[in-house]
N, C-alpha and C. Protein backbone atom coordinates (compact mmCIF):
# COMPACT_ATOMS: atom_id res chain seq x y z
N UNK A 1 -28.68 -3.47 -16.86
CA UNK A 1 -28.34 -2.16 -17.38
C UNK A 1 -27.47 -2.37 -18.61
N UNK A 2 -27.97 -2.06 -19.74
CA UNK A 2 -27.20 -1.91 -20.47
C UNK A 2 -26.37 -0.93 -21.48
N UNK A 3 -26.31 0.17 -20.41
CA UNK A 3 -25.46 1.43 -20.68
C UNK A 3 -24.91 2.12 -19.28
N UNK A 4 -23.42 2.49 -19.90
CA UNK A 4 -22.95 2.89 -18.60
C UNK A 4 -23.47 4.33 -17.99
N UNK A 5 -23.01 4.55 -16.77
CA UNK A 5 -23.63 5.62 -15.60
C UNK A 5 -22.19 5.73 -15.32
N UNK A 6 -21.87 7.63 -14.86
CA UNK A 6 -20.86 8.30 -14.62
C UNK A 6 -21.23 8.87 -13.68
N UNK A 7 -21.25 9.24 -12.05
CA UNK A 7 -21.17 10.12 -11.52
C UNK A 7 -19.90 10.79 -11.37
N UNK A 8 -20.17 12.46 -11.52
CA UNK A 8 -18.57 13.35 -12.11
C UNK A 8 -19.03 14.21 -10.63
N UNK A 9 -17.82 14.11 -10.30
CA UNK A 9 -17.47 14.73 -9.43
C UNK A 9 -16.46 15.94 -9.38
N UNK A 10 -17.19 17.03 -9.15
CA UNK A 10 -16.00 18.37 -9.76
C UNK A 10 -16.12 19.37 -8.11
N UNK A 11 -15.38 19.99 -8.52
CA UNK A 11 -15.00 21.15 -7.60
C UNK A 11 -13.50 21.43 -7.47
N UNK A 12 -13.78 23.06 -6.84
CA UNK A 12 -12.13 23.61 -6.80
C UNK A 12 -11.41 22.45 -5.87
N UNK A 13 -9.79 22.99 -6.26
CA UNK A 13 -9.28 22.61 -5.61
C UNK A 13 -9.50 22.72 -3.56
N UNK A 14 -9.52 21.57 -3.17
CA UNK A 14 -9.81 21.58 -2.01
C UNK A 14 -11.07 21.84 -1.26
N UNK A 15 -11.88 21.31 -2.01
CA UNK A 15 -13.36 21.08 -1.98
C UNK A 15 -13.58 19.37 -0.96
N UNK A 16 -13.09 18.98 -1.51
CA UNK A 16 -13.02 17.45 -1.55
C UNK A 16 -13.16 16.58 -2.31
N UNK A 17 -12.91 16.67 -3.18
CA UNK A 17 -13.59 15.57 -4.35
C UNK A 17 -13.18 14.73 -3.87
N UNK A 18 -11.74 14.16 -4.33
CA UNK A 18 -11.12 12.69 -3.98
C UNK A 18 -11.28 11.99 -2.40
N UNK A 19 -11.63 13.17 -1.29
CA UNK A 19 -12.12 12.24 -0.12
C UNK A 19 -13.50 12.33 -0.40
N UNK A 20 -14.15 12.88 -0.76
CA UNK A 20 -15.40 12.40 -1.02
C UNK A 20 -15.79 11.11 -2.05
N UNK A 21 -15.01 10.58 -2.96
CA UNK A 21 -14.46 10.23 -4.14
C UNK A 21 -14.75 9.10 -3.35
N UNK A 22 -13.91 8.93 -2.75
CA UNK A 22 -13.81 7.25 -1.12
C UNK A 22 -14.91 7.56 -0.89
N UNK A 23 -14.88 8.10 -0.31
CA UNK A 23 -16.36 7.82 0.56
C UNK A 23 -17.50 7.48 0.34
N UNK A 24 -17.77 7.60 -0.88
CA UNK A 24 -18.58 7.81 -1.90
C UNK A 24 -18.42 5.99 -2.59
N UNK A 25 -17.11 5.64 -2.97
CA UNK A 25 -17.57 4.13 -3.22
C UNK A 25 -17.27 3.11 -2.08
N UNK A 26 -16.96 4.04 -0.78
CA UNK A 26 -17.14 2.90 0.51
C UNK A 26 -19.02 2.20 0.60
N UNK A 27 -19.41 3.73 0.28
CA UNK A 27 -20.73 3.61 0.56
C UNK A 27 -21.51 2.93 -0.60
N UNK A 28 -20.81 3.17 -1.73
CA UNK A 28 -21.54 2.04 -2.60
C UNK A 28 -20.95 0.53 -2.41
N UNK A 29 -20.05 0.06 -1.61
CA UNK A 29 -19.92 -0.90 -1.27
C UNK A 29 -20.31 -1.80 -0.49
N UNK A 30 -20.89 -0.82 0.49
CA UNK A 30 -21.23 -1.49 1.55
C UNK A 30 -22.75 -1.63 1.13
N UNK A 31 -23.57 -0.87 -0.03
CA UNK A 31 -24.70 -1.28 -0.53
C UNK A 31 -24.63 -2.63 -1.55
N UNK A 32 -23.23 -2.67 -1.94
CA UNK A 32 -23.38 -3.68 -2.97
C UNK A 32 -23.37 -3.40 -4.29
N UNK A 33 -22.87 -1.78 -4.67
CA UNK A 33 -23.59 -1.36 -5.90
C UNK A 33 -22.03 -1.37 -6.78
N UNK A 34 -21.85 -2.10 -7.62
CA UNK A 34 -20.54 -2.99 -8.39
C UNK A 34 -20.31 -1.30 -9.29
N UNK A 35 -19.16 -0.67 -8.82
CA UNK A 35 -18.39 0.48 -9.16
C UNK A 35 -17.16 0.49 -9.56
N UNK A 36 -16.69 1.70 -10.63
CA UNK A 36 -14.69 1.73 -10.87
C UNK A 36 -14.65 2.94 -10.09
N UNK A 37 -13.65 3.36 -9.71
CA UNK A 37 -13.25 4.96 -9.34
C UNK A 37 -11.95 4.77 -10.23
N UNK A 38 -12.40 6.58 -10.93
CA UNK A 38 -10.94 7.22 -11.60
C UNK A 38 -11.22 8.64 -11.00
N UNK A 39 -9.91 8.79 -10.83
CA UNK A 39 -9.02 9.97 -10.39
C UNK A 39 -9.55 10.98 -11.47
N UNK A 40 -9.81 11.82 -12.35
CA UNK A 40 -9.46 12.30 -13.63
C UNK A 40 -8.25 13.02 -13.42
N UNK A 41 -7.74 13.37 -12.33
CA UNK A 41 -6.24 14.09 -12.63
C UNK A 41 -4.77 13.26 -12.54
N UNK A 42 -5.28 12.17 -12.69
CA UNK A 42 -4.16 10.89 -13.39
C UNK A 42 -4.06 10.86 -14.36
N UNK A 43 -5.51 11.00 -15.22
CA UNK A 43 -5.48 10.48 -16.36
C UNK A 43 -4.74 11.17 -17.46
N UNK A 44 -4.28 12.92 -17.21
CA UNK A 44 -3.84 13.42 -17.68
C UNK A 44 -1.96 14.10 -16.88
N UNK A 45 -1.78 13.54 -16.30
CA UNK A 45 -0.79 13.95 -15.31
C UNK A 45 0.42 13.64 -16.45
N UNK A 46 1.17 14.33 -17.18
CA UNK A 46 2.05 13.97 -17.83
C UNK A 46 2.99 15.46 -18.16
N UNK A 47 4.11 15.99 -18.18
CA UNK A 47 4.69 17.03 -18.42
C UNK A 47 6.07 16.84 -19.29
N UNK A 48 5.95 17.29 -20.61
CA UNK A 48 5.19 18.48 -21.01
C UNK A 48 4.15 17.71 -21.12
N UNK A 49 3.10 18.93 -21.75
CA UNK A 49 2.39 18.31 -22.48
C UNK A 49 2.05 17.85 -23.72
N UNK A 50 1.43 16.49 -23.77
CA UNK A 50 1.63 16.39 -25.49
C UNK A 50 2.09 16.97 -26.90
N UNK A 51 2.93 16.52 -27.27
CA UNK A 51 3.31 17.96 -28.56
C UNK A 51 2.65 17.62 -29.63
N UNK A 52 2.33 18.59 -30.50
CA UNK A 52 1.92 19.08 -31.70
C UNK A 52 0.59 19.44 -31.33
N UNK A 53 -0.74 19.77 -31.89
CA UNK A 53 -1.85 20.48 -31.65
C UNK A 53 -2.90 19.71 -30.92
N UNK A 54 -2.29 18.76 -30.17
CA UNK A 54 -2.87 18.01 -29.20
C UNK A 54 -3.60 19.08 -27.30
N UNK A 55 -4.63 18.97 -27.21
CA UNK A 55 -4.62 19.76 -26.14
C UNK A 55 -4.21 18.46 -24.47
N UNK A 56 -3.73 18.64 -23.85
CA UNK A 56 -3.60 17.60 -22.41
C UNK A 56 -5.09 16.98 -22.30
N UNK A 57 -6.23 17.49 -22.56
CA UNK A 57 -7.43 17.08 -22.49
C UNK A 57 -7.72 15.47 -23.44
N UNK A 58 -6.75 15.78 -24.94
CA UNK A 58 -6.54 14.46 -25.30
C UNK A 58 -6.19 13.08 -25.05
N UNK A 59 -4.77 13.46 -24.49
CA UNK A 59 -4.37 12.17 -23.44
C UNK A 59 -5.31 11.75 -22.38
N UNK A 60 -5.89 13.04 -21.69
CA UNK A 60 -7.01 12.52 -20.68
C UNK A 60 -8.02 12.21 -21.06
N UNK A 61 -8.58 11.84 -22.19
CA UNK A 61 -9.82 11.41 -23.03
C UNK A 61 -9.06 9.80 -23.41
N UNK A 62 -8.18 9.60 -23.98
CA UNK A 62 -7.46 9.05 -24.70
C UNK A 62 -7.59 7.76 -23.13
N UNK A 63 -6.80 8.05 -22.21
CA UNK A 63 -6.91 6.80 -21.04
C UNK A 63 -8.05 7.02 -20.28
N UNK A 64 -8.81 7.74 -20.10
CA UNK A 64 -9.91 7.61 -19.96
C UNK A 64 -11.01 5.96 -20.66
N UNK A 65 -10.57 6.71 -21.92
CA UNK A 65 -11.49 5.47 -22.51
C UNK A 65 -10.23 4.14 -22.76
N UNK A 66 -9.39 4.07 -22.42
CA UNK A 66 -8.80 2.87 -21.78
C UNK A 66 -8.60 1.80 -21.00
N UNK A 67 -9.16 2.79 -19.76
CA UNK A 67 -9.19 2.45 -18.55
C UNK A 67 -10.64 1.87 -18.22
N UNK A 68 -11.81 2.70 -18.96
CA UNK A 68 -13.10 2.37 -18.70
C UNK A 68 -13.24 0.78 -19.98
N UNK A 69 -12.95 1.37 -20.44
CA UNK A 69 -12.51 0.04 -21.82
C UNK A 69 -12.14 -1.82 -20.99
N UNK A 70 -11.63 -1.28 -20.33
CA UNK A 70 -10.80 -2.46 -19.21
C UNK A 70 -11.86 -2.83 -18.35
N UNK A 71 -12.81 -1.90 -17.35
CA UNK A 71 -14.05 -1.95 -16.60
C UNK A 71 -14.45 -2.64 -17.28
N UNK A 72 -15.01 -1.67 -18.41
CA UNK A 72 -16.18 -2.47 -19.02
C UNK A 72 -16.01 -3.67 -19.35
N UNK A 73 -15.20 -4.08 -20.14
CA UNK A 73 -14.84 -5.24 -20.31
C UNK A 73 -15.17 -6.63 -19.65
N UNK A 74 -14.80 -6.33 -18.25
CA UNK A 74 -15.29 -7.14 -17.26
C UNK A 74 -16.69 -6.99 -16.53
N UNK A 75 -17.78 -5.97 -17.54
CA UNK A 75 -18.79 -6.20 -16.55
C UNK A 75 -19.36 -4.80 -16.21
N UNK A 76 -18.70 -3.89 -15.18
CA UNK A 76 -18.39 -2.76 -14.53
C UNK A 76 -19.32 -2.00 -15.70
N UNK A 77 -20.57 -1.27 -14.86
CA UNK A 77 -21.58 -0.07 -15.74
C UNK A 77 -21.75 1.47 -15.16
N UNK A 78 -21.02 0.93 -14.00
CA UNK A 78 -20.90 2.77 -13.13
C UNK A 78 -19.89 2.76 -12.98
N UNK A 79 -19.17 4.59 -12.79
CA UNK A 79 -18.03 5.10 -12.75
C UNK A 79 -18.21 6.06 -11.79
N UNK A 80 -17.13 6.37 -10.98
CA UNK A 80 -17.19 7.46 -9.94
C UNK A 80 -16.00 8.06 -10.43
N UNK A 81 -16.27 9.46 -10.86
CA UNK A 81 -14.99 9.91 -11.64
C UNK A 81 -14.87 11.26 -11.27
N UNK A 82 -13.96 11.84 -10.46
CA UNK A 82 -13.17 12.95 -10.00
C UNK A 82 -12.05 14.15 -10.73
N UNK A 83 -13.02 15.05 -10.94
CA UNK A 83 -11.96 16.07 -11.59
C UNK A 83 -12.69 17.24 -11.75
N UNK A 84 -11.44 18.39 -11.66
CA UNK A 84 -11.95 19.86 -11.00
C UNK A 84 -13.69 19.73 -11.80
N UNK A 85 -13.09 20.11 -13.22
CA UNK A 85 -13.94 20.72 -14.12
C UNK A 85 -15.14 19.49 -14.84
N UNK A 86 -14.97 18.43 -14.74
CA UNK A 86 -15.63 17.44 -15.57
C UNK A 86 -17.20 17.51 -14.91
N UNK A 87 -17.67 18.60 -14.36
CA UNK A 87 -18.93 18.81 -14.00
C UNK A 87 -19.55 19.81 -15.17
N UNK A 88 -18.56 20.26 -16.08
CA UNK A 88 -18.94 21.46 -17.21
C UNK A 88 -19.47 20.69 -18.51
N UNK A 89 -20.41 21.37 -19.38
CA UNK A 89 -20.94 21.14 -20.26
C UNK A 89 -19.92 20.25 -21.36
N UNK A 90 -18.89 21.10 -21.28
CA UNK A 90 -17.60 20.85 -22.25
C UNK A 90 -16.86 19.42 -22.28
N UNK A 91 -16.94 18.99 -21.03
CA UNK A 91 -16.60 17.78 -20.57
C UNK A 91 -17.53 16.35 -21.32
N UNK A 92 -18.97 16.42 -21.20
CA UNK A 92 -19.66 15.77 -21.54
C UNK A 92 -19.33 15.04 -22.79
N UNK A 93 -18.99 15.59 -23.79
CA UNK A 93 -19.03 15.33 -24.86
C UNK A 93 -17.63 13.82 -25.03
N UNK A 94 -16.95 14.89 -24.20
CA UNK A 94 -15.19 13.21 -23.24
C UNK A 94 -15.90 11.98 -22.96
N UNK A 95 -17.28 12.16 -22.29
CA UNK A 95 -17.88 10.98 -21.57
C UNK A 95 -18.01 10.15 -22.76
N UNK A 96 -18.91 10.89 -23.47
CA UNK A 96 -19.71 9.60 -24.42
C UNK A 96 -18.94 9.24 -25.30
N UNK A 97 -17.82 9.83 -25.83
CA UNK A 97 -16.76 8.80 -26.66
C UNK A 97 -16.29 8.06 -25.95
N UNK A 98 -16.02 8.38 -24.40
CA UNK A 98 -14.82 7.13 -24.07
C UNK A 98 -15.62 5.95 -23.34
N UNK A 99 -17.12 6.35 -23.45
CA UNK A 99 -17.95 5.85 -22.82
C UNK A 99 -19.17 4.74 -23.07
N UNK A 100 -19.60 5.40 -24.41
CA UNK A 100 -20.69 5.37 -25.21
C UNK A 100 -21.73 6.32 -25.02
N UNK A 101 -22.15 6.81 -26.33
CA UNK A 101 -23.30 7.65 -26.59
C UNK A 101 -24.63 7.90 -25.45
N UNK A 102 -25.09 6.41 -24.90
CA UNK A 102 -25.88 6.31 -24.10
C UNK A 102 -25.76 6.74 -22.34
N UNK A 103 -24.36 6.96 -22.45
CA UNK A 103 -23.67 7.36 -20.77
C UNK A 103 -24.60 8.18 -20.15
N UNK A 104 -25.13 7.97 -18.82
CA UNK A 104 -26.22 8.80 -18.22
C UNK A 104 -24.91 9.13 -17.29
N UNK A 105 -24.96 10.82 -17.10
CA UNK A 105 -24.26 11.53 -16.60
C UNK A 105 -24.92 12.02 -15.36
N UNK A 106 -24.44 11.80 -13.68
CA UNK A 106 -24.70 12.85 -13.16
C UNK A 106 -23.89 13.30 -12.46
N UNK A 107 -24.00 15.26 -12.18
CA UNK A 107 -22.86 15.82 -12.17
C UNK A 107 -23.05 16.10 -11.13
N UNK A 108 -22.41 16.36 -9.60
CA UNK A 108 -22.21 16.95 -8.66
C UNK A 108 -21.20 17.64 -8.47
N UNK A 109 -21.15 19.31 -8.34
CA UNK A 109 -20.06 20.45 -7.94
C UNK A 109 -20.24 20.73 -6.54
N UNK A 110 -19.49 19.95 -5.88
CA UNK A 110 -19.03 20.45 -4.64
C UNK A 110 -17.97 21.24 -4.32
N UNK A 111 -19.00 22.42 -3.34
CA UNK A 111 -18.74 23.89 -3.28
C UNK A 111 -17.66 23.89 -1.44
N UNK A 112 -17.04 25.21 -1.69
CA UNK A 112 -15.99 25.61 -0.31
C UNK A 112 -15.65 26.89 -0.55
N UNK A 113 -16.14 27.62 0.74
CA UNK A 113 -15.57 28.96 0.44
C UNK A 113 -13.70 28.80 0.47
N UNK A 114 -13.12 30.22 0.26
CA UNK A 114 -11.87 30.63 -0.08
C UNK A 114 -11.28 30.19 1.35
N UNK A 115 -11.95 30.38 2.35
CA UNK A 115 -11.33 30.07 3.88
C UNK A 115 -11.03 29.02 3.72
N UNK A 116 -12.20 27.84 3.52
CA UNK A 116 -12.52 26.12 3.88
C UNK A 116 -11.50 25.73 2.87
N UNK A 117 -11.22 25.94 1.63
CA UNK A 117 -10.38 25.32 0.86
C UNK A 117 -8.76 25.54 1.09
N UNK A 118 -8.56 27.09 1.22
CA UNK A 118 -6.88 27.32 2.15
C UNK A 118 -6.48 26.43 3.19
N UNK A 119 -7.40 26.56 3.85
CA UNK A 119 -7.24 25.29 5.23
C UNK A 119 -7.10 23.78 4.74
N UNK A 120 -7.54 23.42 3.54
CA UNK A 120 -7.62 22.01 3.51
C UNK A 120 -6.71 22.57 2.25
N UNK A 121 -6.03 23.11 1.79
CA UNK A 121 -5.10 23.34 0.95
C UNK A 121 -3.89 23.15 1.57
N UNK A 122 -3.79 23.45 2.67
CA UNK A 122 -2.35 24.04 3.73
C UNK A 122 -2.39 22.48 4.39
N UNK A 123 -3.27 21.92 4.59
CA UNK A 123 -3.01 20.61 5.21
C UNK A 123 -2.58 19.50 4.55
N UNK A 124 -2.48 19.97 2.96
CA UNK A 124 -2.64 18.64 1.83
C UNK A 124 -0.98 18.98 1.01
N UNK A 125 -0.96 20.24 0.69
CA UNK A 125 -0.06 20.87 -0.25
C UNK A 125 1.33 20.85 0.64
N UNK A 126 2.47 19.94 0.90
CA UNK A 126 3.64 20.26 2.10
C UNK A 126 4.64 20.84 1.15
N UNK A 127 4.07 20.66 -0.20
CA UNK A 127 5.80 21.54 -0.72
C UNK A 127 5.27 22.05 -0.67
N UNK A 128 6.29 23.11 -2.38
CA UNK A 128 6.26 24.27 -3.02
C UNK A 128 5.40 24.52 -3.68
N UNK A 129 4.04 24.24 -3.93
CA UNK A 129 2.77 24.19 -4.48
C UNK A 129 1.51 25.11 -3.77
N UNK A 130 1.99 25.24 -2.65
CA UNK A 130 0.59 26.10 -1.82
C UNK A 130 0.33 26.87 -2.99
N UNK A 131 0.64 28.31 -2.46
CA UNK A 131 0.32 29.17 -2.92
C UNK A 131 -0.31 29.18 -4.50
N UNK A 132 0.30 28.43 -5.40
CA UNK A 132 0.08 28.32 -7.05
C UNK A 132 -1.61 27.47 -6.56
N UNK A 133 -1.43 26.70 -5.81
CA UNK A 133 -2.52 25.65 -5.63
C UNK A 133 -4.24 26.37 -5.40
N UNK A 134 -3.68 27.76 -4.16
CA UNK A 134 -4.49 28.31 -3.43
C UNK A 134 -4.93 29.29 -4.80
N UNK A 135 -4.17 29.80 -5.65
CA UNK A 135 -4.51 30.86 -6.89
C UNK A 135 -5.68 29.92 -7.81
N UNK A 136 -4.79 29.07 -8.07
CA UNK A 136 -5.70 28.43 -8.98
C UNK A 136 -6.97 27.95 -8.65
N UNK A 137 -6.93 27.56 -7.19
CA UNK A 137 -8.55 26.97 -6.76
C UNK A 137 -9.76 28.33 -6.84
N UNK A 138 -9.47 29.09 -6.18
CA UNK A 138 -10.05 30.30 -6.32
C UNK A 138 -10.49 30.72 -7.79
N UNK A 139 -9.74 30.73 -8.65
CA UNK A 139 -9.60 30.86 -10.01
C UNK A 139 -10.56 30.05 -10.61
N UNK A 140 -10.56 28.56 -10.10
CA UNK A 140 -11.80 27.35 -10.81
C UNK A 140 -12.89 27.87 -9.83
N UNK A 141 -12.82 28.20 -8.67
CA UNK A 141 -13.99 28.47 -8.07
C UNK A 141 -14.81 29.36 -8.99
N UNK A 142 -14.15 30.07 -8.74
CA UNK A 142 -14.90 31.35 -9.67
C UNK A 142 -15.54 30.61 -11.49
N UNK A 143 -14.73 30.40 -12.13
CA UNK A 143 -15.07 29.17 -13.40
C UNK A 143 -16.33 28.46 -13.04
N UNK A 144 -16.12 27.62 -12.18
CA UNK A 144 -17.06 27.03 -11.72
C UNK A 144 -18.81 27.20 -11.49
N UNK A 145 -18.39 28.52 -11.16
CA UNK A 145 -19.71 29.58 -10.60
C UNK A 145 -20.33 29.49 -11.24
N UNK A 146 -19.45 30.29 -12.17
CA UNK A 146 -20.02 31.28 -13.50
C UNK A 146 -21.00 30.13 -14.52
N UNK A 147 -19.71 28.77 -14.98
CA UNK A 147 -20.42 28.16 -15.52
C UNK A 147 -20.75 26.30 -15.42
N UNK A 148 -20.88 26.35 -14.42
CA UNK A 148 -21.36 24.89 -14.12
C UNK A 148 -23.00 24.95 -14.25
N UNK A 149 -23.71 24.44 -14.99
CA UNK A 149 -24.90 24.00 -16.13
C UNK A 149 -25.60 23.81 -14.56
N UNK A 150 -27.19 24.47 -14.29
CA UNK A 150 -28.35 24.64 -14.00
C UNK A 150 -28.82 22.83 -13.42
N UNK A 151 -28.62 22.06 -14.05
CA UNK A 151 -28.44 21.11 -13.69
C UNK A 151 -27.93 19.96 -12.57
N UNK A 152 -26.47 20.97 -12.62
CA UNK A 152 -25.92 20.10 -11.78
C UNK A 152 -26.09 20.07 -9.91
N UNK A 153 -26.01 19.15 -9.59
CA UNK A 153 -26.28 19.45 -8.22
C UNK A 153 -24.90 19.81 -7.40
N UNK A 154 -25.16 21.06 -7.01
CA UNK A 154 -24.54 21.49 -5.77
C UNK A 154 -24.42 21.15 -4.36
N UNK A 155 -23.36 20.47 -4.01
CA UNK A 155 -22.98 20.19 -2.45
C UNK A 155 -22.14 21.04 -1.52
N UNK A 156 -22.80 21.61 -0.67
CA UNK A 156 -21.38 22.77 -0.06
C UNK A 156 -21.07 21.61 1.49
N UNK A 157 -19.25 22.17 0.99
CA UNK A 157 -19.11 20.80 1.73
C UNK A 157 -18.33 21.62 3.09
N UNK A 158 -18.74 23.25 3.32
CA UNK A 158 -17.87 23.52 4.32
C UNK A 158 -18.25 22.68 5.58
N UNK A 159 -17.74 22.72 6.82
CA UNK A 159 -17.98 22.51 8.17
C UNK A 159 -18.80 20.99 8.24
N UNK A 160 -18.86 20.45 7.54
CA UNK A 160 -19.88 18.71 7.24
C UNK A 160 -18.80 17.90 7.14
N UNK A 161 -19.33 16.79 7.90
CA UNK A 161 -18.34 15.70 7.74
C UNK A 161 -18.57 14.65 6.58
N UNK A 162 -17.63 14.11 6.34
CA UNK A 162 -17.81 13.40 4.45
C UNK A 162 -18.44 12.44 4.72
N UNK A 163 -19.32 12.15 5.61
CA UNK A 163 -20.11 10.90 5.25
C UNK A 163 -21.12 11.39 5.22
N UNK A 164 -21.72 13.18 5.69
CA UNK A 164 -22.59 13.68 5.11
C UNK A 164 -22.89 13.86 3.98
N UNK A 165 -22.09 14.05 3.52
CA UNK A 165 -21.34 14.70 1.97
C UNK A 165 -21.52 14.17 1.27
N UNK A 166 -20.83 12.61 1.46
CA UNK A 166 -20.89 11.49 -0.12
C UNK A 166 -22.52 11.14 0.51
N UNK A 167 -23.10 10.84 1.60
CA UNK A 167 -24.52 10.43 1.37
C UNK A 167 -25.54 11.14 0.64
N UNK A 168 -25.35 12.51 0.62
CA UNK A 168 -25.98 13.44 -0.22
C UNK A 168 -25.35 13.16 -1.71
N UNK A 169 -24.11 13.10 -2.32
CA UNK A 169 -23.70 12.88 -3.15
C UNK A 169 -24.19 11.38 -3.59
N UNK A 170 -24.81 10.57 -3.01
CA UNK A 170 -25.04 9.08 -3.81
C UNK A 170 -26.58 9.23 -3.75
N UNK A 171 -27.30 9.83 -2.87
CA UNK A 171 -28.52 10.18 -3.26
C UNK A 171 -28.70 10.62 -4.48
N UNK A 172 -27.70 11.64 -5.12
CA UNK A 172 -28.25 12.26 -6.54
C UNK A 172 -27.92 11.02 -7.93
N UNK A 173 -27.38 10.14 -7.34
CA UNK A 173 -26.99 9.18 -8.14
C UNK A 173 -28.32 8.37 -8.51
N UNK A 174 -29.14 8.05 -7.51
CA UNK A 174 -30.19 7.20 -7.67
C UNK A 174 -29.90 5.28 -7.79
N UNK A 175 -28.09 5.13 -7.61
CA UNK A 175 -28.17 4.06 -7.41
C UNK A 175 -28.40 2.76 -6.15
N UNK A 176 -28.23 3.80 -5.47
CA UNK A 176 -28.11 2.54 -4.07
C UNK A 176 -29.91 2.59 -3.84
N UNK A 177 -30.86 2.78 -4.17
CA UNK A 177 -32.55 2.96 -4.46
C UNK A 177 -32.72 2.41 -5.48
N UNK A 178 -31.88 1.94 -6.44
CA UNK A 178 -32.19 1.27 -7.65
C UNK A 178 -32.14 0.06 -7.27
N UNK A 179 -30.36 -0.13 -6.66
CA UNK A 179 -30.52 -1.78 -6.50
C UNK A 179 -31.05 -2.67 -5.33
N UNK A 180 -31.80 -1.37 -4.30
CA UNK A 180 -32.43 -1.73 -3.42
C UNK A 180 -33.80 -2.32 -3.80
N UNK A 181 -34.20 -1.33 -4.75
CA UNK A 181 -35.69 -1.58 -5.15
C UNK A 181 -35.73 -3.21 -6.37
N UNK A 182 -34.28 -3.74 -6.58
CA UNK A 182 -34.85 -4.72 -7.23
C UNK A 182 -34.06 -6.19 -7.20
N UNK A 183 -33.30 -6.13 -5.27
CA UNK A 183 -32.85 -6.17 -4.33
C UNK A 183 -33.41 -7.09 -3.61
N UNK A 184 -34.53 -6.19 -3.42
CA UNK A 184 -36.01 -6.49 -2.01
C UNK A 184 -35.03 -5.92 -0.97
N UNK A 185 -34.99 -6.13 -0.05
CA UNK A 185 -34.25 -5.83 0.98
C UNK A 185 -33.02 -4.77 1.30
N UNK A 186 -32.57 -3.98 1.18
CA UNK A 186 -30.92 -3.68 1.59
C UNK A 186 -30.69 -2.68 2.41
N UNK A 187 -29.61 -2.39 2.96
CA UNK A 187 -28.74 -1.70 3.83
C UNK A 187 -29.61 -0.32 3.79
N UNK A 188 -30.08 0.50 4.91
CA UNK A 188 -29.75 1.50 5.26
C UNK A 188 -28.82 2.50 4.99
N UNK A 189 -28.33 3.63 4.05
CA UNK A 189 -27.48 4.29 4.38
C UNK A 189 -27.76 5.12 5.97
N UNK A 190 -26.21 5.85 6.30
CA UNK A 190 -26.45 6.17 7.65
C UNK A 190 -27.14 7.60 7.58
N UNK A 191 -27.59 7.79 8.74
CA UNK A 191 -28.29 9.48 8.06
C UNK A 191 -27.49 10.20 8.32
N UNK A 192 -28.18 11.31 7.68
CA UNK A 192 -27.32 12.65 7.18
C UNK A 192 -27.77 13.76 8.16
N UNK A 193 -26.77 14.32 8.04
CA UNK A 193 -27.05 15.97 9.13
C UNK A 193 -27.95 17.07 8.58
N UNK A 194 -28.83 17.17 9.66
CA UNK A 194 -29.57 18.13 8.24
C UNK A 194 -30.78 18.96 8.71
């Protein structure tokens, strides 16, 4: 392969990304399929934010292609990369600079109603953050809806357990069938509920 592969992983808050995020390169591990995982809400975690007409999206573009810079470096052609929104059109354009032009993108928005995400909001959030946490997810939910691109594949992750979840989520990847098929032989993923 000689261009990198991104699977973006978006959804509101308390969807699951980041446990799906694991789960997701347990299972490419245990296929064998040579992966980085980034957070995307590291990459920009800094307060304030940048001054002068810099948007926070900069810095998170900015180590983005730092960090993948470092992967690559050593080898590394897939990325498992986690963040609300980086399933949106708008995002894309972040990939292929920090990436290269050729970056094959695929996007999965995994979905949670307002119930499923409070609940896994209230279990995650122990400070003073609920509530701001619970506004805002709702808030990207809705964002999300409206405009996450025809394309992308949708996972609803209420009441399923995450090894349902990321197995459906690495199916849309097409890698663990890639390096099976030229492999000969490999692992079974486990099946899915369905």
């Amino acid at each position: 392969m000689d261009h990198a592969e991104a699977l973006l992983i978006g959804g509101r808050a308390g969807a699951g990304k980041t446990t799906v995020g694991w789960e997701v390169s347990a299972r490419l591990r245990a296929a064998q399929v040579a992966h980085a995982v980034i957070d995307g809400d590291f990459m920009g975690a800094v307060h304030p934010a940048p001054a002068g007409d810099a948007p926070r999206s900069a810095i998170t573009e900015r180590n983005l292609a730092a960090v993948w810079g470092n992967y690559a470096e050593l080898g590394y052609r897939r990325l498992v990369y986690t963040n609300t929104v980086s399933v949106l059109d708008e995002a894309a354009p972040m990939f292929r600079r920090a990436m290269g032009e050729r970056v094959r993108l695929v996007r999965v928005l995994l979905t949670a109603t307002d119930v499923t995400a409070e609940q896994r909001l209230a279990g995650r959030e122990l400070g003073s953050e609920l509530e701001h946490e619970v506004r805002c997810s709702a808030r990207k939910a809705r964002l999300l809806d409206e405009r996450a691109p025809a394309d992308v594949v949708r996972v609803v992750t209420d009441g399923r357990p995450v090894i349902d979840i990321a197995a459906e989520v690495v199916a849309a990847t097409g890698w663990v069938t890639e390096i099976a098929g030229s492999a000969g032989a490999a692992r079974r993923p486990a099946s899915t509920a369905g």
